[in-house]
Protein backbone atom coordinates (compact mmCIF):
# COMPACT_ATOMS: atom_id res chain seq x y z
CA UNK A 1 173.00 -48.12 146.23
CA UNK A 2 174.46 -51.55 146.37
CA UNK A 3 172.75 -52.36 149.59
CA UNK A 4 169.37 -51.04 148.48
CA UNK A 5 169.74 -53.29 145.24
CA UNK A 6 170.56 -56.33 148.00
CA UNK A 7 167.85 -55.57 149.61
CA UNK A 8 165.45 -55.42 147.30
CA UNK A 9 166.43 -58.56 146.29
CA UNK A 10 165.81 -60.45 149.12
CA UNK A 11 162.41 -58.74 149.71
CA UNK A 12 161.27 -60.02 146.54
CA UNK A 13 162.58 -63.67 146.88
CA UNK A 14 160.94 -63.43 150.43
CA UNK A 15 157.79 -62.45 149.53
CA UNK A 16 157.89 -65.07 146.70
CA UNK A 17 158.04 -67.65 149.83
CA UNK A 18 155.03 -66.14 151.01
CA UNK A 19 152.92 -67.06 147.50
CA UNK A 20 149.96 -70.01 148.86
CA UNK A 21 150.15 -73.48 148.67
CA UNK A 22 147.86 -74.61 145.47
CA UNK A 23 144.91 -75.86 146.36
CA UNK A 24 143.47 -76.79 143.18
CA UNK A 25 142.01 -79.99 141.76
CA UNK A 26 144.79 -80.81 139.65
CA UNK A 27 147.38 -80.11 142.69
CA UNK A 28 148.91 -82.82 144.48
CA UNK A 29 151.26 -83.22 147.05
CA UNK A 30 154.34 -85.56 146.89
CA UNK A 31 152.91 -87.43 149.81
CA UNK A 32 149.62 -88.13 147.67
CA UNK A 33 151.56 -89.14 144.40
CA UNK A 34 151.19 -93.47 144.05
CA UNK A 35 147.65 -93.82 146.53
CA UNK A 36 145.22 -95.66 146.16
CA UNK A 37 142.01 -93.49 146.23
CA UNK A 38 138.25 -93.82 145.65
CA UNK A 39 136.08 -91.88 143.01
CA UNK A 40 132.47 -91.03 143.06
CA UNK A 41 130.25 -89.62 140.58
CA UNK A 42 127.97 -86.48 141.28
CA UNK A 43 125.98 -83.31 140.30
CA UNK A 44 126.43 -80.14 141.11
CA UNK A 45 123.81 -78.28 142.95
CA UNK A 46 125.38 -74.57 143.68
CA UNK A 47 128.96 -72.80 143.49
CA UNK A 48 130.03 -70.23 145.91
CA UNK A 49 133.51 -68.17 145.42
CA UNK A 50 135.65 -67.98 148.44
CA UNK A 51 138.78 -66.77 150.04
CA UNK A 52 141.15 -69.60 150.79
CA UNK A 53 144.05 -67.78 153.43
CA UNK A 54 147.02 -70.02 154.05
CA UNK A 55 147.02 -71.90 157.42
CA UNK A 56 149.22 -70.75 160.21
CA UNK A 57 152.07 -73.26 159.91
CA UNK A 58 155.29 -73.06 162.77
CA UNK A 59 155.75 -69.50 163.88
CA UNK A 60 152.52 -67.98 162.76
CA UNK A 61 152.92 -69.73 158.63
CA UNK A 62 154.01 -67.29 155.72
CA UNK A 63 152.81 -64.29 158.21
CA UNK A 64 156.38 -65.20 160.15
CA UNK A 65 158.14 -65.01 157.10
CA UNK A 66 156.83 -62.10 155.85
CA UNK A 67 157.46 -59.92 159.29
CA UNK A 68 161.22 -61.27 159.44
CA UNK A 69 162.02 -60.13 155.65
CA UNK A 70 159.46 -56.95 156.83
CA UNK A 71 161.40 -56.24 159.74
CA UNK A 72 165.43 -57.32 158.40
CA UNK A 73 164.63 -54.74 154.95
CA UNK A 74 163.23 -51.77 156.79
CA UNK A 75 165.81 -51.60 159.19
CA UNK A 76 168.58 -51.99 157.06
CA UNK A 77 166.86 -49.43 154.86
CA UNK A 78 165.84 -47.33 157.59
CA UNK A 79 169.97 -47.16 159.08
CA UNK A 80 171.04 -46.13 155.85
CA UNK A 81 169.76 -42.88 155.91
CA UNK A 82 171.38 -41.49 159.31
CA UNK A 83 174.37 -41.69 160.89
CA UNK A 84 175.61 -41.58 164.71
CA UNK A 85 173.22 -42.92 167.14
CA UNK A 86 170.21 -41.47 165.56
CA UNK A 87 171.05 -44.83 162.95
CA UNK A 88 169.69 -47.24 165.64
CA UNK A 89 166.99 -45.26 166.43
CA UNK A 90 165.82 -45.01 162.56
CA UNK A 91 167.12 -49.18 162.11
CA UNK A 92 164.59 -49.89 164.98
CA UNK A 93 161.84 -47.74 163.96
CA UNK A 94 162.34 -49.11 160.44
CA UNK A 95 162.76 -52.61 161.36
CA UNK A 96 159.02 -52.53 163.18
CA UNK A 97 157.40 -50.63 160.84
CA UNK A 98 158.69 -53.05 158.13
CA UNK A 99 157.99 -56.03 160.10
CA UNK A 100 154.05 -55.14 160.16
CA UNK A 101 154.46 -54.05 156.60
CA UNK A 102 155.99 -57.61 155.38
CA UNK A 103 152.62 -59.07 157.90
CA UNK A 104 150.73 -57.42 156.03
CA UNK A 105 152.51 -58.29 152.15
CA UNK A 106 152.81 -62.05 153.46
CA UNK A 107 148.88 -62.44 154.70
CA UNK A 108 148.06 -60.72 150.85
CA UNK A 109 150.24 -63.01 149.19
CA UNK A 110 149.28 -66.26 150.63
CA UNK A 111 145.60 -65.81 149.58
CA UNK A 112 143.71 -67.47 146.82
CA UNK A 113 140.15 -67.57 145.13
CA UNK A 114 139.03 -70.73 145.37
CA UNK A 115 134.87 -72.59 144.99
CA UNK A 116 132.90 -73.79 147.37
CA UNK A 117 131.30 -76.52 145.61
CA UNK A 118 127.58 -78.27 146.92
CA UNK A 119 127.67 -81.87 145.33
CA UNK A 120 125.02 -84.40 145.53
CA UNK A 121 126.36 -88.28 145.04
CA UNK A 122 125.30 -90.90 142.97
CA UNK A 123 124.53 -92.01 146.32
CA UNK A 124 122.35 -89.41 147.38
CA UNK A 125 124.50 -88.18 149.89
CA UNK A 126 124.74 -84.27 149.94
CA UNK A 127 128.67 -83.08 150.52
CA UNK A 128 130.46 -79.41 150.35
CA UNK A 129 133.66 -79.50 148.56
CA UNK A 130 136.19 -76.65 148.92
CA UNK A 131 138.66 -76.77 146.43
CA UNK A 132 141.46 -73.78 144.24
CA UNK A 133 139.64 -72.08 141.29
CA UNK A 134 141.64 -73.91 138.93
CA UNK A 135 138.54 -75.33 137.25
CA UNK A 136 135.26 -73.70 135.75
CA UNK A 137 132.31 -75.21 137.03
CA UNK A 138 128.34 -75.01 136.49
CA UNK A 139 125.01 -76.14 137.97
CA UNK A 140 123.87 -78.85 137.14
CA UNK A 141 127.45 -80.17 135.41
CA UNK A 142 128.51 -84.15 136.26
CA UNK A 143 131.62 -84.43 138.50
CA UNK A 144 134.03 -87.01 140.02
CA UNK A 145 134.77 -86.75 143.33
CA UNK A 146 137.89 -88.22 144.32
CA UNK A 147 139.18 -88.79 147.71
CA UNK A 148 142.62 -89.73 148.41
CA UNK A 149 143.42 -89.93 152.36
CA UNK A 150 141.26 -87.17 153.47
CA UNK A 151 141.87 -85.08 150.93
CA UNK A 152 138.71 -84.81 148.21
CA UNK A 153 139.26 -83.40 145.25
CA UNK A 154 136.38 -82.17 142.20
CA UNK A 155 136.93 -82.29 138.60
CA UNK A 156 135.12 -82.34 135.82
């Protein structure tokens, strides 16, 4: 019982490692805090909602994370229950089937709604802005656009 209570543990402050980056208007990285950016002013023409799925960082991103905590839980889980040499067969089996299991629970976790926002300038220059749902937007609403080394950012 101890080890199941272990490892339940460290599934769940795994798959907390797996959660998305924010990708909000309001979210800012530590390497963006004290720039210098521009602003623009603009209207906005139509909102789509999308999917935003985390990008595949070192090793595969929060998928590799998710397989390794997957894989470590279901065969520790699965080597429990026998004993003998019919353990490693069960720790094996376990450990792959929990390894595409914590794929799977990684690739679910790291996704977020987010807005595909069409924007025309002040300028008159027509841009799509992809951006968290962290703000409510409308048609025809006023915006700043903000860009801050690459990065663009809508608010309201």
């Amino acid at each position: 019982m101890k080890h199941l209570i272990f490892v339940l543990s460290i599934l769940t402050l795994g798959l907390t490692g797996c959660a998305g980056t924010p990708v909000g208007g309001r979210d800012y990285h530590t390497n963006q805090v004290r720039s210098v950016g521009t602003v623009q002013e603009g209207v906005v023409l139509a909102i789509r909602p999308v999917v935003i799925h985390e990008a595949p960082g070192a090793f595969g991103g929060s998928n590799y994370l998710g397989s390794t905590i997957g894989a470590a839980v279901g065969g520790l889980l699965a080597a429990q229950v026998t004993n003998g040499n019919a353990r490693y067969v069960a720790g094996t089996i376990g450990a792959a089937l929990g390894g595409v299991a914590g794929s799977y629970a990684g690739s679910y976790a790291a996704k977020q709604g987010g807005v595909e926002l069409d924007i025309r300038l002040a300028t008159g220059e027509r841009i799509i802005a992809t951006q968290g749902a962290d703000e409510l937007f409308q048609v025809g609403q006023r915006v700043r656009v903000t860009q801050m080394g690459g990065a663009y950012r809508v608010t309201a």
